[in-house]
C-alpha atoms as a PDB file:
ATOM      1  CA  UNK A   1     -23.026  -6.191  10.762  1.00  0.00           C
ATOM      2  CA  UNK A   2     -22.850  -9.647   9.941  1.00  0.00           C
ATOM      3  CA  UNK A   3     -25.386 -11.954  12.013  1.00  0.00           C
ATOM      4  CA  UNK A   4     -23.051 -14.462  12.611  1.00  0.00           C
ATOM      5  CA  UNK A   5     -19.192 -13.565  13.595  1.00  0.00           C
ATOM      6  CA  UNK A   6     -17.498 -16.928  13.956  1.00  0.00           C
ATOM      7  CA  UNK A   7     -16.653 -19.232  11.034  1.00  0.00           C
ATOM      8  CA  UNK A   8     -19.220 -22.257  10.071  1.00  0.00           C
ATOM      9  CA  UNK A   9     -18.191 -25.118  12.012  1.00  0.00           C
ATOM     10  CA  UNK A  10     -16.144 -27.756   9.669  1.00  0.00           C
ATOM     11  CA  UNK A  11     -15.756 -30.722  12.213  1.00  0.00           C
ATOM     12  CA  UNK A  12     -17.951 -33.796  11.319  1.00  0.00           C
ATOM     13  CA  UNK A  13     -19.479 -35.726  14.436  1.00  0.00           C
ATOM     14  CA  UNK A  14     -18.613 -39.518  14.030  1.00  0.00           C
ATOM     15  CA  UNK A  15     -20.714 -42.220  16.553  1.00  0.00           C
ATOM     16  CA  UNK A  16     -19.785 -45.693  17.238  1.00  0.00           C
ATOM     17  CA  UNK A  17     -16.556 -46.181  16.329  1.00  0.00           C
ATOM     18  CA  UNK A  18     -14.413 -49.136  17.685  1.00  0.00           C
ATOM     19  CA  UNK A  19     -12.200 -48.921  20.848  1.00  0.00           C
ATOM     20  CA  UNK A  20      -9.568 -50.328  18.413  1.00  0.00           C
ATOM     21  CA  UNK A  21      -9.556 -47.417  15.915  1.00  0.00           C
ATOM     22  CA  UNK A  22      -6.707 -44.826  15.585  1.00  0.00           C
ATOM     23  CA  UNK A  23      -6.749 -41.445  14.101  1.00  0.00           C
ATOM     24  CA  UNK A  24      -4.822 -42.961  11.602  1.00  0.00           C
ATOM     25  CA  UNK A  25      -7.371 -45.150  10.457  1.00  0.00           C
ATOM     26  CA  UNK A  26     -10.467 -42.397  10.432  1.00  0.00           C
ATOM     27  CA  UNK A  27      -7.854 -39.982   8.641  1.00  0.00           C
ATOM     28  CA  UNK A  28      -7.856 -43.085   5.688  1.00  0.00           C
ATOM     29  CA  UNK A  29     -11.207 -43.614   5.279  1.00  0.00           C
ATOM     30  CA  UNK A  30     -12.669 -39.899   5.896  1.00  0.00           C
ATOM     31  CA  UNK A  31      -9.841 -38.549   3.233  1.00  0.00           C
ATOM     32  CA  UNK A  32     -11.673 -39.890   0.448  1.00  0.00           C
ATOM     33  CA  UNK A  33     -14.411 -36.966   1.038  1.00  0.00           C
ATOM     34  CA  UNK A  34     -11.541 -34.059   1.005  1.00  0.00           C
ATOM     35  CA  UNK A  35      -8.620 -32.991   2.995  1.00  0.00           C
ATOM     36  CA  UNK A  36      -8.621 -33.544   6.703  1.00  0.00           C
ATOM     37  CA  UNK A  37      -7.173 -31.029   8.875  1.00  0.00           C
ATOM     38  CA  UNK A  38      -7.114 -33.199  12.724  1.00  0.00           C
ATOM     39  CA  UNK A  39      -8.797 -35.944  13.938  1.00  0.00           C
ATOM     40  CA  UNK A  40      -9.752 -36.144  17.656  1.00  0.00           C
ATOM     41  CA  UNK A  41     -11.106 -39.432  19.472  1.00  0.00           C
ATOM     42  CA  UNK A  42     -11.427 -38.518  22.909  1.00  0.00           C
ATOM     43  CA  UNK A  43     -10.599 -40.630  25.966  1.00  0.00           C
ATOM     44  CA  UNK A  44     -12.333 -41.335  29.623  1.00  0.00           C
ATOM     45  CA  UNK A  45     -11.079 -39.693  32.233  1.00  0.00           C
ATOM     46  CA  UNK A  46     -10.493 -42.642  34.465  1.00  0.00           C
ATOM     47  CA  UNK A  47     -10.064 -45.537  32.119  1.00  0.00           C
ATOM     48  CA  UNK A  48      -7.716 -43.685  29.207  1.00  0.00           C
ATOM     49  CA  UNK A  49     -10.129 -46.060  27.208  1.00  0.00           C
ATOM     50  CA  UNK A  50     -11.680 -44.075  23.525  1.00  0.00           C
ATOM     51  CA  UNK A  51     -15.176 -42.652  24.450  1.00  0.00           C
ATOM     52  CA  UNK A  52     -16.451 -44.430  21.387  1.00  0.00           C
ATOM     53  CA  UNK A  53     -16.511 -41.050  18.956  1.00  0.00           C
ATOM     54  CA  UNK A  54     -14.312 -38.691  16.886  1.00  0.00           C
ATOM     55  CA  UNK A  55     -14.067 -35.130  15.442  1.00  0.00           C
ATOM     56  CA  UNK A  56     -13.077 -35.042  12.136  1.00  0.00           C
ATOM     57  CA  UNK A  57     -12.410 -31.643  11.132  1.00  0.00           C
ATOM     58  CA  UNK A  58     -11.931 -30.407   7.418  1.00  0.00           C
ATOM     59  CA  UNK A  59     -10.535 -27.239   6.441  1.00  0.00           C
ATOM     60  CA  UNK A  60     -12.711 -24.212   6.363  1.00  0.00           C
ATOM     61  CA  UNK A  61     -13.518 -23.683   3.054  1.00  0.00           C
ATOM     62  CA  UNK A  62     -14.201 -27.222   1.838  1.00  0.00           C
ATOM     63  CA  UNK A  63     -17.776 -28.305   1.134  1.00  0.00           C
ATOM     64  CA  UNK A  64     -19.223 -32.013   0.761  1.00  0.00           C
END
């Protein structure tokens, strides 16, 4: 049986971004390393504000 059973993870962790930036604008300048699947920039709770940090997530079987 295989040690591990779910897929390898294909999201790449991006710090300090600016509370101006839109998916839109992580989707231009990440899609020069391969296809991009989502992009996620979460927001506080209270404030709707970005947290300051994305998910950039590239299809499974893409490599760097």
């Amino acid at each position: 049986m295989a040690r591990y059973l779910r897929p390898p993870n294909t999201s790449l962790f991006v710090r300090n971004i600016a509370d101006e930036s839109r998916p839109e604008d992580l989707r231009r300048e990440f899609g020069r390393y391969g296809p991009i699947v989502d992009v996620y920039i979460p927001l506080d709770f209270y404030t709707r504000r970005p947290r300051g940090f994305a998910y950039i997530q590239y299809p499974l079987f893409f490599s760097f």
